[in-house]
N, C-alpha and C. Protein backbone atom coordinates (compact mmCIF):
# COMPACT_ATOMS: atom_id res chain seq x y z
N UNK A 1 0.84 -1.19 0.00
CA UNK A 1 0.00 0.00 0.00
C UNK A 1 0.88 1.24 0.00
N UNK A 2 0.61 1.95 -0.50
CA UNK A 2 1.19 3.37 -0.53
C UNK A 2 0.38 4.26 0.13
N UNK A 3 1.33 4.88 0.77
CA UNK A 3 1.35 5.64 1.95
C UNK A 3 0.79 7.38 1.23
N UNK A 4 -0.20 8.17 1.49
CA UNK A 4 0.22 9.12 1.10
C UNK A 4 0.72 10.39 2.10
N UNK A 5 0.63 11.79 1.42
CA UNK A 5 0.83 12.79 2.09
C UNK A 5 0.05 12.85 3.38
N UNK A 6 -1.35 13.15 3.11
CA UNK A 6 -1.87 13.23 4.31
C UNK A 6 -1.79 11.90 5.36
N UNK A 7 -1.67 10.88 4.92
CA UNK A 7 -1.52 10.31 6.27
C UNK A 7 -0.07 9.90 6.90
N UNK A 8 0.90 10.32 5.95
CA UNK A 8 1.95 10.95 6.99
C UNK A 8 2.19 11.99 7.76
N UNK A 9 1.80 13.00 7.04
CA UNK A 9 1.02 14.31 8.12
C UNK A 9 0.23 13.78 9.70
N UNK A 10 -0.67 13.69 8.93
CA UNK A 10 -1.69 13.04 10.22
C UNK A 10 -0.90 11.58 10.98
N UNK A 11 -0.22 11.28 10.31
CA UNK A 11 0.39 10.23 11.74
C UNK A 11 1.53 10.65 12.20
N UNK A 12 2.69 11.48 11.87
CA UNK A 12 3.39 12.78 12.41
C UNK A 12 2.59 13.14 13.69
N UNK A 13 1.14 13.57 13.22
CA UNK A 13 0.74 14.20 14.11
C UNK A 13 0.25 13.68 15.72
N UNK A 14 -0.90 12.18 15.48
CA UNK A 14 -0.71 11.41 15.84
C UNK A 14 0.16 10.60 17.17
N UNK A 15 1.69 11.06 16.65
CA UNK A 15 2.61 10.54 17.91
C UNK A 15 2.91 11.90 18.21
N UNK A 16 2.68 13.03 18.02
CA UNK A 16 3.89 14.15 18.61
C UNK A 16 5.30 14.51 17.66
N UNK A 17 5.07 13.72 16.74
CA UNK A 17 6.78 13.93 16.27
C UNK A 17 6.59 15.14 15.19
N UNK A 18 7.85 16.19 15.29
CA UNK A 18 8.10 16.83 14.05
C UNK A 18 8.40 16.57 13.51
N UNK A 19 8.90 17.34 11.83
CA UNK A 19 9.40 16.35 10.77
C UNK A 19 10.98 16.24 10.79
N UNK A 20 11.57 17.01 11.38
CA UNK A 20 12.86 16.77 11.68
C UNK A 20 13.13 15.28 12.46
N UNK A 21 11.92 15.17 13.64
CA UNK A 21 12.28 14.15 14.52
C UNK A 21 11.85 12.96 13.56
N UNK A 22 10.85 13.11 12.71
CA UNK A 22 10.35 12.15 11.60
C UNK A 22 11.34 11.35 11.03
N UNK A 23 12.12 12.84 10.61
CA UNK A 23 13.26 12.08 9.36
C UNK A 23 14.54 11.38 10.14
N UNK A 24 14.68 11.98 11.35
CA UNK A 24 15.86 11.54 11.89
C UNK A 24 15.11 9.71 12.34
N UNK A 25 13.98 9.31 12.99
CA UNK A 25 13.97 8.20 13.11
C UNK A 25 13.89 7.03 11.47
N UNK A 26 13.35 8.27 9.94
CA UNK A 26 13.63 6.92 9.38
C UNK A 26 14.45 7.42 8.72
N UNK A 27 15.51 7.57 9.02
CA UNK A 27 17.09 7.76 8.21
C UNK A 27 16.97 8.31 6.92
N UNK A 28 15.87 9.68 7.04
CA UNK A 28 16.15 10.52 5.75
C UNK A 28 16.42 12.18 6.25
N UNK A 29 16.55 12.83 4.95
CA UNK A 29 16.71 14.26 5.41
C UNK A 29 15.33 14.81 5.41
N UNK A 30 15.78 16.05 6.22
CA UNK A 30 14.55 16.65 6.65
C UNK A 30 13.59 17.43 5.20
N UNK A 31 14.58 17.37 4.17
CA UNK A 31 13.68 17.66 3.27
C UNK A 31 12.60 16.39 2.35
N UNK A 32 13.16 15.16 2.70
CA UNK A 32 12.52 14.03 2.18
C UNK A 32 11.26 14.04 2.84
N UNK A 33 11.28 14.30 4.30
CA UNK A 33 10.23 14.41 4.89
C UNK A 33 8.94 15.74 3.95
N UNK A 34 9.01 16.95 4.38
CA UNK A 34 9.39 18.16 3.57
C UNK A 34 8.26 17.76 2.34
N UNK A 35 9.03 17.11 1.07
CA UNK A 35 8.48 16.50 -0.37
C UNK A 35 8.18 15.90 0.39
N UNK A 36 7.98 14.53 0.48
CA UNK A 36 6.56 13.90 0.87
C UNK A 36 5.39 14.73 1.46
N UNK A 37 5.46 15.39 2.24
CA UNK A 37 3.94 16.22 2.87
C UNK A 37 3.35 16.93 1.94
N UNK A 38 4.30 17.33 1.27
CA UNK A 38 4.00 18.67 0.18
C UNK A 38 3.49 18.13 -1.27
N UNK A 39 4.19 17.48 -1.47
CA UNK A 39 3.70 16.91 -3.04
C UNK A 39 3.35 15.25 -3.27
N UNK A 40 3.85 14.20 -2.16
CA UNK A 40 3.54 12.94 -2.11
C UNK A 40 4.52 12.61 -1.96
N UNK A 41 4.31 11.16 -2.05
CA UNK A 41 5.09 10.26 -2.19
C UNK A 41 6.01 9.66 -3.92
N UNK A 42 5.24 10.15 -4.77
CA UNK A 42 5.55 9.95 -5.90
C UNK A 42 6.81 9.72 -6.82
N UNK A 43 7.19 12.05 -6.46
CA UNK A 43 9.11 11.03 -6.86
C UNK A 43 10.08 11.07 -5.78
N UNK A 44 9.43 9.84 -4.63
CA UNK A 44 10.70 9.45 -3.24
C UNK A 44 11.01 8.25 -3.26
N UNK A 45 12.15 7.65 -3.41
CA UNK A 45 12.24 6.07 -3.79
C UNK A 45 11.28 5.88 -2.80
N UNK A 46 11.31 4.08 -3.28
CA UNK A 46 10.76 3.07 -2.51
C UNK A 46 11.40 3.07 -1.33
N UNK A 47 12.64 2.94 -1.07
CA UNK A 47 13.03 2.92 0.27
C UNK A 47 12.94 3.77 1.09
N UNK A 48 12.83 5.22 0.74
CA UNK A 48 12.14 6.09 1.29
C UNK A 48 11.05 6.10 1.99
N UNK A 49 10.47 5.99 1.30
CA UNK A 49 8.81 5.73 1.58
C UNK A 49 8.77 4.58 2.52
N UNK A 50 9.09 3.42 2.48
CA UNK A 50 8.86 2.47 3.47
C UNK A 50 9.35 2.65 4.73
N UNK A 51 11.04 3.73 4.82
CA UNK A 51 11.59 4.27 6.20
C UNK A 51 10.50 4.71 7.00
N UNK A 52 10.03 6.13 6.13
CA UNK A 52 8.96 6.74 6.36
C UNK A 52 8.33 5.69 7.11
N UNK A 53 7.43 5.01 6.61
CA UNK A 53 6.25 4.52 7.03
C UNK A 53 7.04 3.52 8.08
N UNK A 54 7.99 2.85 8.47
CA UNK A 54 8.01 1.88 9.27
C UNK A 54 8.71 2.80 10.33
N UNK A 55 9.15 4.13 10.45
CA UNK A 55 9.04 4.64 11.66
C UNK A 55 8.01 4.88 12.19
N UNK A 56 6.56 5.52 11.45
CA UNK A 56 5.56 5.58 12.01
C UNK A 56 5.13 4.68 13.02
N UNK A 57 5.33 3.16 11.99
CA UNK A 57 4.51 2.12 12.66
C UNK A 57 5.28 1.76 13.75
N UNK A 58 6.53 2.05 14.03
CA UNK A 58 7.35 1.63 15.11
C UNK A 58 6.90 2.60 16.21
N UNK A 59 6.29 3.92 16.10
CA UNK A 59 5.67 4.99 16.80
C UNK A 59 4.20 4.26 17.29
N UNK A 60 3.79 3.56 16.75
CA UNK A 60 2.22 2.93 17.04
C UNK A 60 1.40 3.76 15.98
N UNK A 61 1.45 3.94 14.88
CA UNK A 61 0.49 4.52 13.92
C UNK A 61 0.07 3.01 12.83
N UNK A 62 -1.01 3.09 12.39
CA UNK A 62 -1.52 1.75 11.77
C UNK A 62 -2.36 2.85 10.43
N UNK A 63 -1.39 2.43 9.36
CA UNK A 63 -2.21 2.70 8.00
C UNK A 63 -3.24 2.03 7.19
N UNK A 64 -4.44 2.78 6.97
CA UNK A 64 -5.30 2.24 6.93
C UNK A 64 -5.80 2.76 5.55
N UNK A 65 -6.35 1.41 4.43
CA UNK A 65 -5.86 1.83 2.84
C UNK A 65 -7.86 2.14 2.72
N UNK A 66 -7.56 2.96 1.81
CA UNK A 66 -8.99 3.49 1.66
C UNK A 66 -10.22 2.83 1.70
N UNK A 67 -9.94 1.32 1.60
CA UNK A 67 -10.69 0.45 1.25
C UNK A 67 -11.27 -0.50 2.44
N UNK A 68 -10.45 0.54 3.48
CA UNK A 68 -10.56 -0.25 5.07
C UNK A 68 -11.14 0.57 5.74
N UNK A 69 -12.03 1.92 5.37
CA UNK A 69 -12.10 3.14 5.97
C UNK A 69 -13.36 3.53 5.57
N UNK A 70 -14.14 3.78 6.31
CA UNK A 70 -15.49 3.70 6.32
C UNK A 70 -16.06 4.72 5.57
N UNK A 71 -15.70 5.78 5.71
CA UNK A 71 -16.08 7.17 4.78
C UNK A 71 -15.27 6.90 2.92
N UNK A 72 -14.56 5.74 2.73
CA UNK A 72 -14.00 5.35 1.49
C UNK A 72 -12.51 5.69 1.51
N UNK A 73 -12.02 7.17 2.55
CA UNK A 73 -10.68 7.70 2.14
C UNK A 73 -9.79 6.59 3.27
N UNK A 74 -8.56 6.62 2.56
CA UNK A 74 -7.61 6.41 3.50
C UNK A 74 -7.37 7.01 4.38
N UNK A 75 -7.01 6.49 5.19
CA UNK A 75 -6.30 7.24 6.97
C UNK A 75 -5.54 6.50 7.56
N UNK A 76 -5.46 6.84 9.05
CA UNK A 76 -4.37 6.38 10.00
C UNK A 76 -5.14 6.28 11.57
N UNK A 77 -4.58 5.17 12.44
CA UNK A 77 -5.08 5.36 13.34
C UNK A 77 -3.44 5.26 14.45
N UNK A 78 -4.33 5.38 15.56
CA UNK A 78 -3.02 4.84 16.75
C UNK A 78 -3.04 3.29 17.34
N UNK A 79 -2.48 2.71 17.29
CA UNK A 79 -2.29 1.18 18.17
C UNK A 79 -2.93 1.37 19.50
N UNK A 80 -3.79 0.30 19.65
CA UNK A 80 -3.85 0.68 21.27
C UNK A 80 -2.41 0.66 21.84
């Protein structure tokens, strides 16, 4: 599943983390963070994108693909 802008935003938000603290847990720069919020995920490698997202989930954020989400859009929740 691909991750987008807003629900890296919103799961940023979620734990408390800024995007500095973002990028420093998944081993990118603070501007990778930066492009992703701003324009997507689109042109950030793959490995990017999965840092991204598996710091979240190491934060307790659970991505949730549009198709799992009751109003139709994708989102994010917190782990108990």
């Amino acid at each position: 599943m691909a991750i987008s802008k807003e629900q890296i935003r919103a799961g940023r938000a979620l734990v408390g983390l800024s995007a500095g603290d973002l990028a420093e847990k998944a081993g990118v720069g603070l501007s990778t963070i930066q492009r992703m919020e701003n324009r997507g995920t689109g042109s950030s490698t793959l490995a990017n994108v999965e840092a991204v997202q598996a710091a979240l989930e190491k934060e307790g954020v659970i991505f949730l693909p549009a198709d799992q989400n009751i109003d139709g859009g994708a989102g994010v929740r917190l782990k108990k």
